[in-house]
PDB file of N, CA and C in Angstrom:
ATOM      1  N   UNK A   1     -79.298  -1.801 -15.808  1.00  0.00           N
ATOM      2  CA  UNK A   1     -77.935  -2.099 -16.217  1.00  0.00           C
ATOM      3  C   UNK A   1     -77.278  -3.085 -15.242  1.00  0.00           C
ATOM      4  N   UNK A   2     -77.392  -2.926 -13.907  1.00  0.00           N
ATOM      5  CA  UNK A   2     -76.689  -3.805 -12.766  1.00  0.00           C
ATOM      6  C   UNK A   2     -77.429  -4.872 -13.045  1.00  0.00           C
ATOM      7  N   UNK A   3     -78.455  -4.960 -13.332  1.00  0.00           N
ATOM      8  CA  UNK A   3     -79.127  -6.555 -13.506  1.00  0.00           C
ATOM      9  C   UNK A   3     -78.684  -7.572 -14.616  1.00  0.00           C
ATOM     10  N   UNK A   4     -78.079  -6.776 -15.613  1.00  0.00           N
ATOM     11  CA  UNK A   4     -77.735  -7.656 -16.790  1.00  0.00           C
ATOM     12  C   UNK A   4     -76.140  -8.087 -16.445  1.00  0.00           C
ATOM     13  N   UNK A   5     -75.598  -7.680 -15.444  1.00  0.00           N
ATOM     14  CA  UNK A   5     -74.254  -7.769 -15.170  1.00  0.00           C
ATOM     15  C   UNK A   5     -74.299  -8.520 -14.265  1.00  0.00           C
ATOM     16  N   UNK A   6     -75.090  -8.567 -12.839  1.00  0.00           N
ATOM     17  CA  UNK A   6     -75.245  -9.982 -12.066  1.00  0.00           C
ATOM     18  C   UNK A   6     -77.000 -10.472 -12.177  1.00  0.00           C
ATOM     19  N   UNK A   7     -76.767 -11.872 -12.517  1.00  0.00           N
ATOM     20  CA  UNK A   7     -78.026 -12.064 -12.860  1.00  0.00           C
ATOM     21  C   UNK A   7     -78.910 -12.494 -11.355  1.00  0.00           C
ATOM     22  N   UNK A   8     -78.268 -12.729 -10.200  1.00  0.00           N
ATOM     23  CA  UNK A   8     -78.539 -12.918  -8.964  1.00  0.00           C
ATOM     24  C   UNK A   8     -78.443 -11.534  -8.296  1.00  0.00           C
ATOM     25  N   UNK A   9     -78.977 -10.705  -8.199  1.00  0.00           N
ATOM     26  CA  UNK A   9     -78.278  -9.411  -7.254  1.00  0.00           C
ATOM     27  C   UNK A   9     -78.265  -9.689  -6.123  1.00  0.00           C
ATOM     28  N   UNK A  10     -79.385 -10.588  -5.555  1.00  0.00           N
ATOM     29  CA  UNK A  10     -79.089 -11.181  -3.973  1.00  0.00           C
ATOM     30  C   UNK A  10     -77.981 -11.949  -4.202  1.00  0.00           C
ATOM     31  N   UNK A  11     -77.005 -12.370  -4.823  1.00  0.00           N
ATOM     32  CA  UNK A  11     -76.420 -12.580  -4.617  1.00  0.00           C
ATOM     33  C   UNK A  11     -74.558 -12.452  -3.911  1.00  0.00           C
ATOM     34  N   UNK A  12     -74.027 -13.189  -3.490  1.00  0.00           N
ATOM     35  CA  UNK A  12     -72.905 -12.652  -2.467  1.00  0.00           C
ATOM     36  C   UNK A  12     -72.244 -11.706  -3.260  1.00  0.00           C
ATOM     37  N   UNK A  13     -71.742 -11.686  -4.527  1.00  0.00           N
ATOM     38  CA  UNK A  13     -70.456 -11.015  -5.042  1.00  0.00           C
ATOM     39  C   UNK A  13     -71.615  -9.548  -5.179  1.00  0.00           C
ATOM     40  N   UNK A  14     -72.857  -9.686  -6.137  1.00  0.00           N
ATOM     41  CA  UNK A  14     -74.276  -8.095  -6.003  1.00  0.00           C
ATOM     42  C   UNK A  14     -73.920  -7.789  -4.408  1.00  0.00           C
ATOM     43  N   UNK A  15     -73.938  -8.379  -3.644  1.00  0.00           N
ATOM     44  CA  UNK A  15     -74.325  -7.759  -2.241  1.00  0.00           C
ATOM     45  C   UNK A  15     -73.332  -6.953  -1.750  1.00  0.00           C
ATOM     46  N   UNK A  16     -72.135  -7.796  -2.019  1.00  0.00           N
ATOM     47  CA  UNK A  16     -70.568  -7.172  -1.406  1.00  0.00           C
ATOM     48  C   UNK A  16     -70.933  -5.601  -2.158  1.00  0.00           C
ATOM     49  N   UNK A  17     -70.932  -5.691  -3.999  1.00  0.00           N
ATOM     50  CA  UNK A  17     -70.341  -4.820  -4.380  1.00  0.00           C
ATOM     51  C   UNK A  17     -71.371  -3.450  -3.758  1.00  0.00           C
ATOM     52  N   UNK A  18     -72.696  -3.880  -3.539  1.00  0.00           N
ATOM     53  CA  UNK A  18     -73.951  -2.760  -3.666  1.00  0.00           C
ATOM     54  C   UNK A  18     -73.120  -2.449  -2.020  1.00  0.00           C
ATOM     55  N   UNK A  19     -72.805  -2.904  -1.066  1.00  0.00           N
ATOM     56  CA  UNK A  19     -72.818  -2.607  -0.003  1.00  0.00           C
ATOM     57  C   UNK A  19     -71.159  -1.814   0.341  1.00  0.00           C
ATOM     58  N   UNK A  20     -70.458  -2.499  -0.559  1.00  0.00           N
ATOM     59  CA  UNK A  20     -69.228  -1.422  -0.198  1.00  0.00           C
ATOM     60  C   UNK A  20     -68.427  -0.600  -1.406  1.00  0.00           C
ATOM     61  N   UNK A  21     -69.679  -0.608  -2.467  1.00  0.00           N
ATOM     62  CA  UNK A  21     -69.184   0.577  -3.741  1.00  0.00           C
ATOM     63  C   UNK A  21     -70.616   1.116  -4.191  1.00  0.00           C
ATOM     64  N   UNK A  22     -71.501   1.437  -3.694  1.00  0.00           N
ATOM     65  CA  UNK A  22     -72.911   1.696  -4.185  1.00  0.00           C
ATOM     66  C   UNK A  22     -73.275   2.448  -5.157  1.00  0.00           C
ATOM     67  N   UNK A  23     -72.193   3.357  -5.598  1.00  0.00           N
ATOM     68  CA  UNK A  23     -72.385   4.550  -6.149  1.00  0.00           C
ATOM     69  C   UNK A  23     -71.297   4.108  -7.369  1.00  0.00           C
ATOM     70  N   UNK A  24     -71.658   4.637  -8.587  1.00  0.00           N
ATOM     71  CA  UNK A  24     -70.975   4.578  -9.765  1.00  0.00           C
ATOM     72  C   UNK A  24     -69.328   4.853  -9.590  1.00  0.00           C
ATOM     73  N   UNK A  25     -69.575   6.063  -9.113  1.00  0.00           N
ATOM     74  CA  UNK A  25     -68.574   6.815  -8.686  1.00  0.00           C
ATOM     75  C   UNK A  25     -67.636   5.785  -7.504  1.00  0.00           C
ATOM     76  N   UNK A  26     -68.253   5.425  -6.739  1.00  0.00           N
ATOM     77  CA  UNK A  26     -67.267   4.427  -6.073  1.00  0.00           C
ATOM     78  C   UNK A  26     -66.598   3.461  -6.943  1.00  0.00           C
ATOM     79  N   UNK A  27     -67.204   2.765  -8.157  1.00  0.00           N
ATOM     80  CA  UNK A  27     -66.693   1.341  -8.602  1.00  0.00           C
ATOM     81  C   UNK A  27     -65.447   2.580  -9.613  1.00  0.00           C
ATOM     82  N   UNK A  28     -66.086   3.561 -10.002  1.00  0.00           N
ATOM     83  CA  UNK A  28     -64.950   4.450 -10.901  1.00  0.00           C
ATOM     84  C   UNK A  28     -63.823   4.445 -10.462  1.00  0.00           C
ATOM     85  N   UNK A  29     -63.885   4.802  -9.220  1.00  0.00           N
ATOM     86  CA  UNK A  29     -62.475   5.106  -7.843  1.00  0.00           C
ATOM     87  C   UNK A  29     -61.709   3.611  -7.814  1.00  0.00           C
ATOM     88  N   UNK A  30     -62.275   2.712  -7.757  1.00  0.00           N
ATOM     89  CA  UNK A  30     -61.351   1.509  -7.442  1.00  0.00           C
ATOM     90  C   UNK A  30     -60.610   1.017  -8.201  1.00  0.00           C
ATOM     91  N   UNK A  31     -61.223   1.652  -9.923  1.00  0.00           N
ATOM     92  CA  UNK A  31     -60.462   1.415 -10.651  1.00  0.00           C
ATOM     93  C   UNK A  31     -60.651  -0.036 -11.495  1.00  0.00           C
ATOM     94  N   UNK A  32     -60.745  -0.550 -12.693  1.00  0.00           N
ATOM     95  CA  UNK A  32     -60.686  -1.737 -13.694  1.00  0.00           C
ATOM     96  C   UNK A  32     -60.244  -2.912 -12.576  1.00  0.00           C
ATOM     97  N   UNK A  33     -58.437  -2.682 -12.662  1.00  0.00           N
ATOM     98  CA  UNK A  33     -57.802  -3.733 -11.854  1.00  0.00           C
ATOM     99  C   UNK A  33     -58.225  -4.359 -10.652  1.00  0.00           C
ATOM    100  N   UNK A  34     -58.447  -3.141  -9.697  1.00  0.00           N
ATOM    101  CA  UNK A  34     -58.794  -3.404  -8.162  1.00  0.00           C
ATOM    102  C   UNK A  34     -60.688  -4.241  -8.397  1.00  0.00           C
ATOM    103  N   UNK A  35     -61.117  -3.046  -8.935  1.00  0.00           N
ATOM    104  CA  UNK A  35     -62.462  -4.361  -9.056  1.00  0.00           C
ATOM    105  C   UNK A  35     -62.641  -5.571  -9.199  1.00  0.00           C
ATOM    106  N   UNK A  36     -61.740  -5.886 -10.707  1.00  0.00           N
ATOM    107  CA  UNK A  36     -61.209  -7.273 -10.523  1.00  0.00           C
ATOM    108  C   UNK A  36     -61.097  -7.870 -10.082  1.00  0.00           C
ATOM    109  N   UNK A  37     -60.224  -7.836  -8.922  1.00  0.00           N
ATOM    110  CA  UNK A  37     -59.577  -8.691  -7.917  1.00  0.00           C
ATOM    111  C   UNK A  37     -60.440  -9.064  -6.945  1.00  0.00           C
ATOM    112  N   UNK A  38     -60.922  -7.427  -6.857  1.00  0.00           N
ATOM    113  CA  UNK A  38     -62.091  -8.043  -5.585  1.00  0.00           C
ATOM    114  C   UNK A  38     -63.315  -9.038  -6.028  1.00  0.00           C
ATOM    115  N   UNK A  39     -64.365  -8.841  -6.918  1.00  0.00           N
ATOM    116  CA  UNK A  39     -64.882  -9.305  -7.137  1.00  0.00           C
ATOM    117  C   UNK A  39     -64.350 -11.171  -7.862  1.00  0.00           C
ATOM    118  N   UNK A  40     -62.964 -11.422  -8.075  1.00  0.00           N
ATOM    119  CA  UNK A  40     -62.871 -12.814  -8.371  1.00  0.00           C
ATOM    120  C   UNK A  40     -62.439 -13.409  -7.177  1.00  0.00           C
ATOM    121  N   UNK A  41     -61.687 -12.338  -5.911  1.00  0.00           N
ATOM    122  CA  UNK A  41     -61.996 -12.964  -4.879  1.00  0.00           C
ATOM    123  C   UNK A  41     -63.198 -13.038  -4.124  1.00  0.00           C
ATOM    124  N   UNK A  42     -64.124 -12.498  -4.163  1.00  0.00           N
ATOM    125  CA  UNK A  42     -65.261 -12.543  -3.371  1.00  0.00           C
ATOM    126  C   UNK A  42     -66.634 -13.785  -4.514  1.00  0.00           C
ATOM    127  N   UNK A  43     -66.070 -13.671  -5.541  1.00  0.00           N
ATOM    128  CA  UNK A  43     -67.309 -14.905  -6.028  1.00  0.00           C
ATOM    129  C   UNK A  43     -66.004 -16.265  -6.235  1.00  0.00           C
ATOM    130  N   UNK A  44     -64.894 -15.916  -5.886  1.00  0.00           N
ATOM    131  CA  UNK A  44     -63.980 -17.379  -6.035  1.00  0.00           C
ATOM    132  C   UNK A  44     -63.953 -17.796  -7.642  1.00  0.00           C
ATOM    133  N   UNK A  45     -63.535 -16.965  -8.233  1.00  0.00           N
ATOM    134  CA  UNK A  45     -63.409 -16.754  -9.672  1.00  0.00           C
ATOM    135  C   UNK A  45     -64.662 -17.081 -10.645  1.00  0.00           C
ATOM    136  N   UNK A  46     -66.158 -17.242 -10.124  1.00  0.00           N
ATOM    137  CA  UNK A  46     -67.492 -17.361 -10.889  1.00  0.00           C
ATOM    138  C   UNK A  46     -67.522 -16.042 -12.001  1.00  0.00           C
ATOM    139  N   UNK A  47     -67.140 -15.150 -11.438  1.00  0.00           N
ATOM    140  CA  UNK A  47     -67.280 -14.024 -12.104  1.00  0.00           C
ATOM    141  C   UNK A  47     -66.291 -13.625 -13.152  1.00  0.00           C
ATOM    142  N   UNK A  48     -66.644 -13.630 -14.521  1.00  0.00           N
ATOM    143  CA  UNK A  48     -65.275 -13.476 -15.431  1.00  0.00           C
ATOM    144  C   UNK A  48     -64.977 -12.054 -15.823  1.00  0.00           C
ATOM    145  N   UNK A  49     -64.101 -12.172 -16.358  1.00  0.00           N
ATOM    146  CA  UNK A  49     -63.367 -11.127 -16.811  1.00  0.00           C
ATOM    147  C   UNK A  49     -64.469  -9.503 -17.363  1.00  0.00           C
ATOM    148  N   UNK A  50     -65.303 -10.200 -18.574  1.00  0.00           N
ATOM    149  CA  UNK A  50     -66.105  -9.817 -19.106  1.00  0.00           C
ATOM    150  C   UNK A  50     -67.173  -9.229 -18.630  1.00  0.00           C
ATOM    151  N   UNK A  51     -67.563  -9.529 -17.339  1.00  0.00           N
ATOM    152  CA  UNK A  51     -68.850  -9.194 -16.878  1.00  0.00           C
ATOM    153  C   UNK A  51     -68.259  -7.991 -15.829  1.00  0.00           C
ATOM    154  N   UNK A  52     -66.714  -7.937 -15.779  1.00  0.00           N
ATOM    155  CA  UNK A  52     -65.991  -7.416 -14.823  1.00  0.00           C
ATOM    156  C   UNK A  52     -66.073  -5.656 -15.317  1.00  0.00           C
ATOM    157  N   UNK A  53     -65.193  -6.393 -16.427  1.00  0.00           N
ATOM    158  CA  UNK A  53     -65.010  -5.017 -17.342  1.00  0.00           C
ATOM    159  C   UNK A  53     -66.436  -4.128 -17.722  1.00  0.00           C
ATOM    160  N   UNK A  54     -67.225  -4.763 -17.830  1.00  0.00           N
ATOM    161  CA  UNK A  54     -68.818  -4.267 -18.421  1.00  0.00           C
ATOM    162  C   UNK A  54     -69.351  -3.307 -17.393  1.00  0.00           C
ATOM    163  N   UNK A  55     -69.692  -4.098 -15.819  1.00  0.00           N
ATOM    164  CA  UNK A  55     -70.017  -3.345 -14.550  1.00  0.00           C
ATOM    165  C   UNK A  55     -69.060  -2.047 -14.541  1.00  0.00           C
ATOM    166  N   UNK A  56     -67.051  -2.166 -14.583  1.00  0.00           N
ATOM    167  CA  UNK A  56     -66.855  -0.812 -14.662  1.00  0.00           C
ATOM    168  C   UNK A  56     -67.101  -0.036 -15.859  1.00  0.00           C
ATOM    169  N   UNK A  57     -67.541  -0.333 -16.973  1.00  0.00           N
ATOM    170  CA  UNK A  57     -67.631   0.690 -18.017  1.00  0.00           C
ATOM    171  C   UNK A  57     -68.844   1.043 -17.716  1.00  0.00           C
ATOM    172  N   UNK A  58     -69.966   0.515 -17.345  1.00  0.00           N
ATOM    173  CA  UNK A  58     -70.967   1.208 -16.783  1.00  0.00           C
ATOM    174  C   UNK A  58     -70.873   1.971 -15.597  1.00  0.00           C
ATOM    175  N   UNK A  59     -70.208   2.015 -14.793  1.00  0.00           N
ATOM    176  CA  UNK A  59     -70.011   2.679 -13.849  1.00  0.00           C
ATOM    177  C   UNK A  59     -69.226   4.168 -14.395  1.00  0.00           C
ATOM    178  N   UNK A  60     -68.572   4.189 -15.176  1.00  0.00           N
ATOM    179  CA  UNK A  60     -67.879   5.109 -15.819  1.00  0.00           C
ATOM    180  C   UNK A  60     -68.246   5.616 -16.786  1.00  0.00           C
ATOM    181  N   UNK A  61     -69.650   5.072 -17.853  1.00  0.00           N
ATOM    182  CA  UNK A  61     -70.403   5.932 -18.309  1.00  0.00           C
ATOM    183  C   UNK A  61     -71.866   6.563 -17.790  1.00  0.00           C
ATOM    184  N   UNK A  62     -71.914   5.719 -16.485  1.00  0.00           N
ATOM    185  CA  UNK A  62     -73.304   6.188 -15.778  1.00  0.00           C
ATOM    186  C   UNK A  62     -73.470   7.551 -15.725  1.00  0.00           C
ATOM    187  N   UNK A  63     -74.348   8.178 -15.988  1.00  0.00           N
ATOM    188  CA  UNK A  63     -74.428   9.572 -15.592  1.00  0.00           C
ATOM    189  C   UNK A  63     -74.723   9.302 -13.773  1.00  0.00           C
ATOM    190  N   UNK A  64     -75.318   8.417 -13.262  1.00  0.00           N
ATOM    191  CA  UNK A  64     -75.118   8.574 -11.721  1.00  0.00           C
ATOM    192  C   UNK A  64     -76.010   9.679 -10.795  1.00  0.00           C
ATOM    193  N   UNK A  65     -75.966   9.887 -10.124  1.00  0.00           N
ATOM    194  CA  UNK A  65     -76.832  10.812  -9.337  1.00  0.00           C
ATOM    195  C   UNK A  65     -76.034  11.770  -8.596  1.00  0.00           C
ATOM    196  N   UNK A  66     -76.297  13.358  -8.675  1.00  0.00           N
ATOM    197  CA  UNK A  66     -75.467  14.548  -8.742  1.00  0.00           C
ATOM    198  C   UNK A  66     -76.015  14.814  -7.274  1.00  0.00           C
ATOM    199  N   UNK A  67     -77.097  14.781  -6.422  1.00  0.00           N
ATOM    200  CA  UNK A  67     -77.321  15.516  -5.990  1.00  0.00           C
ATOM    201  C   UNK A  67     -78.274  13.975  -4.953  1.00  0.00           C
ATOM    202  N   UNK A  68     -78.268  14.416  -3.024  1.00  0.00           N
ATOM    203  CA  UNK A  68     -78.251  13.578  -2.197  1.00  0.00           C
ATOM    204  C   UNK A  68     -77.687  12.066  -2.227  1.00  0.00           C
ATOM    205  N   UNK A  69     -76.246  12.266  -2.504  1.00  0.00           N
ATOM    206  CA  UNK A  69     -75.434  10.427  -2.795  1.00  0.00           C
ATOM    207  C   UNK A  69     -75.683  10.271  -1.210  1.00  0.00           C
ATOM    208  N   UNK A  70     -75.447  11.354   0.008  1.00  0.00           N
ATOM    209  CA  UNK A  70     -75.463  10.785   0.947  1.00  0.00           C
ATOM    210  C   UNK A  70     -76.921   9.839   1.568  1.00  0.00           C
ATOM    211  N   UNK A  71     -77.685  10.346   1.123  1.00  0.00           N
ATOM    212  CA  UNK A  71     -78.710   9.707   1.781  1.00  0.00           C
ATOM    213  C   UNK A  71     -78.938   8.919   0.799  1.00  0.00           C
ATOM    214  N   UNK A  72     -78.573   8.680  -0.520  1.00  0.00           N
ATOM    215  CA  UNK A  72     -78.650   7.345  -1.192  1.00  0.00           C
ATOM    216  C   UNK A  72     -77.794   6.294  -0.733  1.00  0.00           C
ATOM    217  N   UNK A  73     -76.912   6.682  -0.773  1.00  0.00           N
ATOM    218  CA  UNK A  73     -76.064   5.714   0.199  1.00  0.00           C
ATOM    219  C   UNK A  73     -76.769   5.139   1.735  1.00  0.00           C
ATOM    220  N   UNK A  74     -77.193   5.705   2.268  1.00  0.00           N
ATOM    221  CA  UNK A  74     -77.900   5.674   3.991  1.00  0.00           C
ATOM    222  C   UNK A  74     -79.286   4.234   3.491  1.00  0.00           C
ATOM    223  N   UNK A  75     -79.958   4.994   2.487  1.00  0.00           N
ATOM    224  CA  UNK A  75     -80.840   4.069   2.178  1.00  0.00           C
ATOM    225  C   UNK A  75     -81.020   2.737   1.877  1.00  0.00           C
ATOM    226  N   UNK A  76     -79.883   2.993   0.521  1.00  0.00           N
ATOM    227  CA  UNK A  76     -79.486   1.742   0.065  1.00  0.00           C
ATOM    228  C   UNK A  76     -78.803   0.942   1.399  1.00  0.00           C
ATOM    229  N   UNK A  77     -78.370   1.113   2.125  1.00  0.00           N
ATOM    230  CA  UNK A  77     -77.274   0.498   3.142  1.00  0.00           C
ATOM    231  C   UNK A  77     -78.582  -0.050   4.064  1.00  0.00           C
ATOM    232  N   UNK A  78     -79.619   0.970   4.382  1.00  0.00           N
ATOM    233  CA  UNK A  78     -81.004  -0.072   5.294  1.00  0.00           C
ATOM    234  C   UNK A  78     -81.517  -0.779   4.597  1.00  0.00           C
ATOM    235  N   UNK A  79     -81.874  -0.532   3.337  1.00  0.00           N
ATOM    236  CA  UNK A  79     -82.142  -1.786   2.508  1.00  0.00           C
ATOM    237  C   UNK A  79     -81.157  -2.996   2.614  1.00  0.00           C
ATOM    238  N   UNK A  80     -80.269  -2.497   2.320  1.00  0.00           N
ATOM    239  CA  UNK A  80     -79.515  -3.874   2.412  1.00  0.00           C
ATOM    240  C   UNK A  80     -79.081  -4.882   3.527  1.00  0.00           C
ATOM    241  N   UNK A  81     -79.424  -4.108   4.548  1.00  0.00           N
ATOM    242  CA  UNK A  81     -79.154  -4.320   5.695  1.00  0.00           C
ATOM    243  C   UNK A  81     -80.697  -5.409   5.819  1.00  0.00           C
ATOM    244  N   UNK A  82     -81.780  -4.934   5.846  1.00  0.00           N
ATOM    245  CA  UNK A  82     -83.401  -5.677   5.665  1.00  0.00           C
ATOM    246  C   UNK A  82     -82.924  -7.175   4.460  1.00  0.00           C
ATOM    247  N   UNK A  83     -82.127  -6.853   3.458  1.00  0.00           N
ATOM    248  CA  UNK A  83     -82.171  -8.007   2.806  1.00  0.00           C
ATOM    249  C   UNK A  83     -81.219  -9.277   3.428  1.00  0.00           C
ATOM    250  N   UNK A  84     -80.154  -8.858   3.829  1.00  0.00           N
ATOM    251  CA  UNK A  84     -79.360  -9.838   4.463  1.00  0.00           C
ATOM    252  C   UNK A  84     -79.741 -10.305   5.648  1.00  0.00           C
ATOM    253  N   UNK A  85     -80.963  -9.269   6.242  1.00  0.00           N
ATOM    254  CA  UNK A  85     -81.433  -9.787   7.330  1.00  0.00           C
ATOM    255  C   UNK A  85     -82.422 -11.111   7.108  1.00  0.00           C
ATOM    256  N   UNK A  86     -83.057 -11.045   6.319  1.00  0.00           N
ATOM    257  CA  UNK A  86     -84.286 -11.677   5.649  1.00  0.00           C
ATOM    258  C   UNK A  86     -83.747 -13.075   4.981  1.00  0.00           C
ATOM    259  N   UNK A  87     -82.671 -12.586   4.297  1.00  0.00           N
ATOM    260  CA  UNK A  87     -81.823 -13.922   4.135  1.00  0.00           C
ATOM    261  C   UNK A  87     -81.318 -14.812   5.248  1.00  0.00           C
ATOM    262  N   UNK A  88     -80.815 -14.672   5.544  1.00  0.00           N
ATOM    263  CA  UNK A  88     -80.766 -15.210   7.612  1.00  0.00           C
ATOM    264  C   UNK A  88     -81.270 -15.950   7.938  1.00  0.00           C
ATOM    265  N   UNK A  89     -82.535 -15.245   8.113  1.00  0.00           N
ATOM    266  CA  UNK A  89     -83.663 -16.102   8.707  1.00  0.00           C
ATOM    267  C   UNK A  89     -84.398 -17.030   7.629  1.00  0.00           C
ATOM    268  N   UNK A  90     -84.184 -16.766   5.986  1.00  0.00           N
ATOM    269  CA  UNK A  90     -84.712 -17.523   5.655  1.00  0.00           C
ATOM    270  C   UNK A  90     -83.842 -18.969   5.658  1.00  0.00           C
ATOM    271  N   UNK A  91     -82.424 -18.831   5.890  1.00  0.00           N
ATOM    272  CA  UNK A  91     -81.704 -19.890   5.849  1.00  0.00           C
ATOM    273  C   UNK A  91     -82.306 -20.602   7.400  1.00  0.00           C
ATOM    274  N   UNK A  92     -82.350 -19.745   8.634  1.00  0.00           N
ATOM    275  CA  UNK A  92     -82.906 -20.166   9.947  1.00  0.00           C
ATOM    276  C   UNK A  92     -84.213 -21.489   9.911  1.00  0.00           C
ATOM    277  N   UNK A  93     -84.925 -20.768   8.989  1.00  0.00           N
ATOM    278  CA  UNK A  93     -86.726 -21.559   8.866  1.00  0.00           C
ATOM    279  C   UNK A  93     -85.966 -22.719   7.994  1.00  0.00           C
ATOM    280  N   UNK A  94     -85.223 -22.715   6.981  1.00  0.00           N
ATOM    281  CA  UNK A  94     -84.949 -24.163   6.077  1.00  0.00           C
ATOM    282  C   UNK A  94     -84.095 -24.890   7.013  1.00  0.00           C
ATOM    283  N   UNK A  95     -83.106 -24.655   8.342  1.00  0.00           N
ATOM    284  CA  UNK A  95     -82.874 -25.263   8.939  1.00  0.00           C
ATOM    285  C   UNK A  95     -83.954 -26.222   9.966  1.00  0.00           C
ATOM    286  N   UNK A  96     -84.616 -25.392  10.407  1.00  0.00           N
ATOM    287  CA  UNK A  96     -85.906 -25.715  11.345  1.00  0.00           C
ATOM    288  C   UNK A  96     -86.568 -26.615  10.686  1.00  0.00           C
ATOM    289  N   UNK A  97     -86.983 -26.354   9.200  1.00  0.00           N
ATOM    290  CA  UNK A  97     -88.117 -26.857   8.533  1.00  0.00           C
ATOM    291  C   UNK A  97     -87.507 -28.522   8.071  1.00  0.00           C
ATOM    292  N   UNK A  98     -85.938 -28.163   7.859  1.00  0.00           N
ATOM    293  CA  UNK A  98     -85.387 -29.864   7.880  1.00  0.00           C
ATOM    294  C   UNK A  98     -85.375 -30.431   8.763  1.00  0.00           C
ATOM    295  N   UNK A  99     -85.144 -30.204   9.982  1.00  0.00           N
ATOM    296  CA  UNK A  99     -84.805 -30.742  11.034  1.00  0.00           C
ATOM    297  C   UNK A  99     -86.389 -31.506  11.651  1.00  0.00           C
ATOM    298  N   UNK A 100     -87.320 -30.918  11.141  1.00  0.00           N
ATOM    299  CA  UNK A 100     -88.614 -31.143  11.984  1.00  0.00           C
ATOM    300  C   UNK A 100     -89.307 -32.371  10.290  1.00  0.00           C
ATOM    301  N   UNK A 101     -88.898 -32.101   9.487  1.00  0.00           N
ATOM    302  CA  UNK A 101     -88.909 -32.965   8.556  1.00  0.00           C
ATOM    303  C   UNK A 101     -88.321 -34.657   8.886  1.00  0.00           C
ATOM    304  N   UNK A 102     -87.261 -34.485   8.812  1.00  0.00           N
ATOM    305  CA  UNK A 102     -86.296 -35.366   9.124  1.00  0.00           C
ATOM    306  C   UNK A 102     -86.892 -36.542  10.289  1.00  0.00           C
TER     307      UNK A 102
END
């Protein structure tokens, strides 16, 4: 379901949301409006309306996971932590790799 809603999940606005609403139940809490906002400020209005509303109605019909959110949360957060790391450095090597090009 999250994949048909951002088609990049590495991407910045997927990353923000996986890293500071991970759980269904979090995007439920923030509410239609507040999601909104955040997410057209954090992709600088790429993200429309439509794809807005969709992520919370899925979040609000997810059945979700009843039982260890904490250590889903813990997990997901080292994962994500390994992906932004990985991103980094891959921006690091395309710097290197131009520069020695050049």
């Amino acid at each position: 379901e999250y994949r048909r809603i951002f088609s990049d999940i590495l991407g910045k606005s997927s990353l923000y949301i996986l890293s500071h609403y991970p759980l269904p139940e979090d995007i439920k809490r923030l509410g239609l409006k507040r999601l909104g906002e955040i997410l057209k400020k954090v992709s600088r209005g790429k993200i429309k309306e439509g794809k807005i509303r969709e992520l919370y109605n899925k979040a609000v019909n997810s059945i979700g996971i009843k039982e260890g959110k904490e250590s889903a949360k813990f997990f997901l957060k080292e994962i994500l932590r390994d992906i932004k790391r990985l991103i980094e450095r891959k921006k690091e090597i395309k710097g290197i790799m131009e520069r020695l090009l050049s």
